[in-house]
N, C-alpha and C. Protein backbone atom coordinates (compact mmCIF):
# COMPACT_ATOMS: atom_id res chain seq x y z
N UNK A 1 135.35 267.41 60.47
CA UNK A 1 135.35 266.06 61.02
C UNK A 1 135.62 266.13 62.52
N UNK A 2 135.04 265.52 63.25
CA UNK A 2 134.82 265.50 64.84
C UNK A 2 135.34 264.59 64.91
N UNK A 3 136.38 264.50 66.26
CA UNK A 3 136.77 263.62 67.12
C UNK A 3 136.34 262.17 67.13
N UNK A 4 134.72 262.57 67.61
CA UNK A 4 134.25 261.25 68.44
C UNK A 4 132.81 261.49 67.50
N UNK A 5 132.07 260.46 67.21
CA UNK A 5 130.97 260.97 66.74
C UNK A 5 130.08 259.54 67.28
N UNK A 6 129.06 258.97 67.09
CA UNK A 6 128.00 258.36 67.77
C UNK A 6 128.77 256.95 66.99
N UNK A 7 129.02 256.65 66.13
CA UNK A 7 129.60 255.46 65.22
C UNK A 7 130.90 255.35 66.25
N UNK A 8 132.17 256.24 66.39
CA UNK A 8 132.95 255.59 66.82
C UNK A 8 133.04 255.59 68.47
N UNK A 9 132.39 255.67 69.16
CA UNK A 9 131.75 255.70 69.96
C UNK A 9 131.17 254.35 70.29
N UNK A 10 130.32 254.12 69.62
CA UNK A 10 129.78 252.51 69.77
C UNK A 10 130.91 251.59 69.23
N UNK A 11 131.83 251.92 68.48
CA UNK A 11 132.94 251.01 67.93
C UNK A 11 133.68 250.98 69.29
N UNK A 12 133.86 251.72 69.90
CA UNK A 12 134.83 252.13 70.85
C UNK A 12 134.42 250.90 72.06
N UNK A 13 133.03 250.95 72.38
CA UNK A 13 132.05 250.32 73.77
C UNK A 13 132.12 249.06 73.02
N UNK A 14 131.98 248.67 71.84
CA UNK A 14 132.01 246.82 71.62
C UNK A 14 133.41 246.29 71.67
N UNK A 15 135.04 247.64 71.73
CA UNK A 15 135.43 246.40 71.01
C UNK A 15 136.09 246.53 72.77
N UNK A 16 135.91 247.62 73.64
CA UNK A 16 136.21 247.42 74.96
C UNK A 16 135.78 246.09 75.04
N UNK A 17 134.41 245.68 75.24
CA UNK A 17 133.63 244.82 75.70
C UNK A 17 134.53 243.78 75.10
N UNK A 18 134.20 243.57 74.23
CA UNK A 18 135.63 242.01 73.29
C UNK A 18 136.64 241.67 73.81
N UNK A 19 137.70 243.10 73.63
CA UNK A 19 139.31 242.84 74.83
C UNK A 19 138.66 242.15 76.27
N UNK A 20 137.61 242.97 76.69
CA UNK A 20 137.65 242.50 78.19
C UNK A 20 137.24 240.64 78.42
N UNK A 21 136.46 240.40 77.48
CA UNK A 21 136.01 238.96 77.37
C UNK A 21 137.13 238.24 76.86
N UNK A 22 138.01 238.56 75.47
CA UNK A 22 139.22 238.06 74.99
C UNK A 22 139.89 237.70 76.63
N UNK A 23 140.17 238.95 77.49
CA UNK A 23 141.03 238.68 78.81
C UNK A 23 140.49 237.63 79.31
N UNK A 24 139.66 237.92 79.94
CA UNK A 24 138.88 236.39 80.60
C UNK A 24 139.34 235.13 80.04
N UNK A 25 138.55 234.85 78.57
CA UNK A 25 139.29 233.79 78.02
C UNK A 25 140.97 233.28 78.25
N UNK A 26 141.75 234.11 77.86
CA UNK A 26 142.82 234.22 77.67
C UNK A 26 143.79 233.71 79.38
N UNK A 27 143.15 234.10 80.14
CA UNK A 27 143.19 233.84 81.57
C UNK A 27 142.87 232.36 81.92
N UNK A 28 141.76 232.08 81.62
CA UNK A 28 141.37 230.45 82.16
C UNK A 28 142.45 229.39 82.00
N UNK A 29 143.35 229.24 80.26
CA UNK A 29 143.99 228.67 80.59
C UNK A 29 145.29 228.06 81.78
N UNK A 30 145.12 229.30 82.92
CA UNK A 30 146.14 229.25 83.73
C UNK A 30 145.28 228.51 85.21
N UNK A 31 144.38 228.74 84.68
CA UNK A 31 143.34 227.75 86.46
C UNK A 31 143.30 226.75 85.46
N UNK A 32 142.86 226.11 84.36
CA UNK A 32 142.77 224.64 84.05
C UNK A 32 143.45 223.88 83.66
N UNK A 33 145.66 224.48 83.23
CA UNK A 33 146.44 223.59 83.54
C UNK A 33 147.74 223.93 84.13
N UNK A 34 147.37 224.64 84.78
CA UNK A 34 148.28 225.00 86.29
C UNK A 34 150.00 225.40 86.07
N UNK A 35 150.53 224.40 86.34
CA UNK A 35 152.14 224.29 86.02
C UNK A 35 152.46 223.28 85.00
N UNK A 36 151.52 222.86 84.12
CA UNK A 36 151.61 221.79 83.25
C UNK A 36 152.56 222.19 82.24
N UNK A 37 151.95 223.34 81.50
CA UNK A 37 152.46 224.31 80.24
C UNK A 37 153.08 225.31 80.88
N UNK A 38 153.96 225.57 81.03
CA UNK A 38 154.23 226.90 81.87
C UNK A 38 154.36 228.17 80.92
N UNK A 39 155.38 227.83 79.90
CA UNK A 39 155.70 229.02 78.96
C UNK A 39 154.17 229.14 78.34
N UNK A 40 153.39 228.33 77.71
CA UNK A 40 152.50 228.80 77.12
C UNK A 40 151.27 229.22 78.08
N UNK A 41 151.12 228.81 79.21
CA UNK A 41 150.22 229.69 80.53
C UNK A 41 150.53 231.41 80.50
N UNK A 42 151.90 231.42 80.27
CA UNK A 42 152.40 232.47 80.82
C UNK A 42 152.21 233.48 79.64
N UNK A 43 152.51 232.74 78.68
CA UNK A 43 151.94 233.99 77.61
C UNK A 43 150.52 234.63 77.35
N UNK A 44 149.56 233.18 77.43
CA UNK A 44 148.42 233.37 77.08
C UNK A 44 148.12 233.98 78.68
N UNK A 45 148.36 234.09 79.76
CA UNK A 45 148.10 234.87 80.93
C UNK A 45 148.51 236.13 80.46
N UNK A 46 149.34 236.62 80.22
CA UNK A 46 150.14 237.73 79.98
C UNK A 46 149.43 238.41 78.94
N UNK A 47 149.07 237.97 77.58
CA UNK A 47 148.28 238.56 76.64
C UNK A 47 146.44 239.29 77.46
N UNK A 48 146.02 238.11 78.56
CA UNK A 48 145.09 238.29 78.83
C UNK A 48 144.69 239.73 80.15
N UNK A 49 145.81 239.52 80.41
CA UNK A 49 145.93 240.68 81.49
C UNK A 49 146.02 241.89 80.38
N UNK A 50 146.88 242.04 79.35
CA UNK A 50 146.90 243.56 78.91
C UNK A 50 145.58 243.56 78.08
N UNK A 51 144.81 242.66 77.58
CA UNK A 51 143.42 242.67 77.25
C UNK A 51 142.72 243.19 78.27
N UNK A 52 142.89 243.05 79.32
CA UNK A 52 141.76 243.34 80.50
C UNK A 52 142.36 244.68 80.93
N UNK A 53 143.50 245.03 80.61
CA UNK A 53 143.70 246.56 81.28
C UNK A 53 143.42 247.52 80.09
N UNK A 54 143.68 246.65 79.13
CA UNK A 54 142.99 247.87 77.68
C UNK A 54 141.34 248.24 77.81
N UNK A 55 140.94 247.33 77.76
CA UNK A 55 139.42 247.32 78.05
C UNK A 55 138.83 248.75 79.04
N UNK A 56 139.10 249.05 80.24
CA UNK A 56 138.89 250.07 80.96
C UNK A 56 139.82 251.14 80.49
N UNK A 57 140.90 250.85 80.05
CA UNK A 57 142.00 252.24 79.45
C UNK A 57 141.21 252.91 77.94
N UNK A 58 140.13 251.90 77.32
CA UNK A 58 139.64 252.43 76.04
C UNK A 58 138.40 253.25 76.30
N UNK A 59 137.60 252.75 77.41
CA UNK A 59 136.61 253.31 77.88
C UNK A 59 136.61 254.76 78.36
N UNK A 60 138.07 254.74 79.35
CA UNK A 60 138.29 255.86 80.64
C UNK A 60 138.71 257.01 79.25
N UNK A 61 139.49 256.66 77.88
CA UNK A 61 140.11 257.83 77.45
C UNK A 61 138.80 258.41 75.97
N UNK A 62 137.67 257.03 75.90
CA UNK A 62 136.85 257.91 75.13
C UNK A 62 135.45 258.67 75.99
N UNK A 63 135.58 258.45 77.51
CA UNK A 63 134.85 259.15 78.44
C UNK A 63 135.12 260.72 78.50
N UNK A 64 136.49 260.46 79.02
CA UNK A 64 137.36 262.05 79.08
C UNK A 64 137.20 262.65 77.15
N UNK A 65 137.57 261.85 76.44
CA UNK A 65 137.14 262.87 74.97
C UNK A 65 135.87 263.57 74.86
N UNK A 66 134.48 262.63 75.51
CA UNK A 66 133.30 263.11 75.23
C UNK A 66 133.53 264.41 76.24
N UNK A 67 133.93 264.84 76.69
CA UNK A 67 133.76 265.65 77.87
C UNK A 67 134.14 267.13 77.01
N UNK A 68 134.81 266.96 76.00
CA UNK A 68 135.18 267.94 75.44
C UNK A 68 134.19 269.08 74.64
N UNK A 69 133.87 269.87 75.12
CA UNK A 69 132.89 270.70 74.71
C UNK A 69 132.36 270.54 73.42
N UNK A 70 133.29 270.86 72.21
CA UNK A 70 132.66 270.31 71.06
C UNK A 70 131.96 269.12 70.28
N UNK A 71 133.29 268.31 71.32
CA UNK A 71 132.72 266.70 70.86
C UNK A 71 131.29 266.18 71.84
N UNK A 72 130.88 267.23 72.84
CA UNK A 72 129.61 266.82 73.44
C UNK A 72 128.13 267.57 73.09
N UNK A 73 129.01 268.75 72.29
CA UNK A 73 127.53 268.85 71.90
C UNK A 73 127.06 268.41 70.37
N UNK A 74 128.30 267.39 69.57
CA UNK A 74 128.18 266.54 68.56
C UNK A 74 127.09 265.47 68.90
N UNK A 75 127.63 264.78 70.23
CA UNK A 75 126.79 263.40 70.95
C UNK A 75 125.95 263.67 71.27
N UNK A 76 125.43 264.87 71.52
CA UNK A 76 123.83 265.08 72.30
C UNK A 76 122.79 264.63 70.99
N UNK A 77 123.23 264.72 69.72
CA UNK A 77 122.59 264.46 68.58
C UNK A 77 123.33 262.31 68.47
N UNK A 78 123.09 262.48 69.49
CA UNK A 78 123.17 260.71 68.85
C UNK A 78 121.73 259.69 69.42
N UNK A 79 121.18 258.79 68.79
CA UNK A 79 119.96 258.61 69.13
C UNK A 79 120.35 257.12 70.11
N UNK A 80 119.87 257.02 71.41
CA UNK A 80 120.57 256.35 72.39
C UNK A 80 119.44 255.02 72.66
């Protein structure tokens, strides 16, 4: 059983993509009611920021895995 294989790989690139959009979402509420809600701005800001730093942290650590000799010449057999 390999590391990384072409399945988790693409699991890996959608659910980046999701966290990073979840962030976004998760963010707006703080431009459309300002100081209204504060505690609940602040959470749903707060959830949205570590969404948006996961997003590139899931990408950057299954980049560096592919790099790994075995697990790259697994991926060269993935149909792109």
């Amino acid at each position: 059983m390999s590391l990384l294989n072409c399945k988790k790989i693409r699991y890996a690139v959608a659910s980046a993509g999701i966290l990073f959009i979840l962030g976004i979402a998760l963010q707006t509420p703080r431009l459309m009611f300002g100081g209204e809600y504060a505690i609940l701005t602040t959470l749903l800001s707060g959830s949205g920021l570590a969404a948006m730093v996961l997003s590139p942290a899931i990408m950057l650590i299954v980049g560096v895995l592919a790099m790994i000799p075995g697990v790259s010449r697994q991926l060269a057999m993935c149909n792109h």
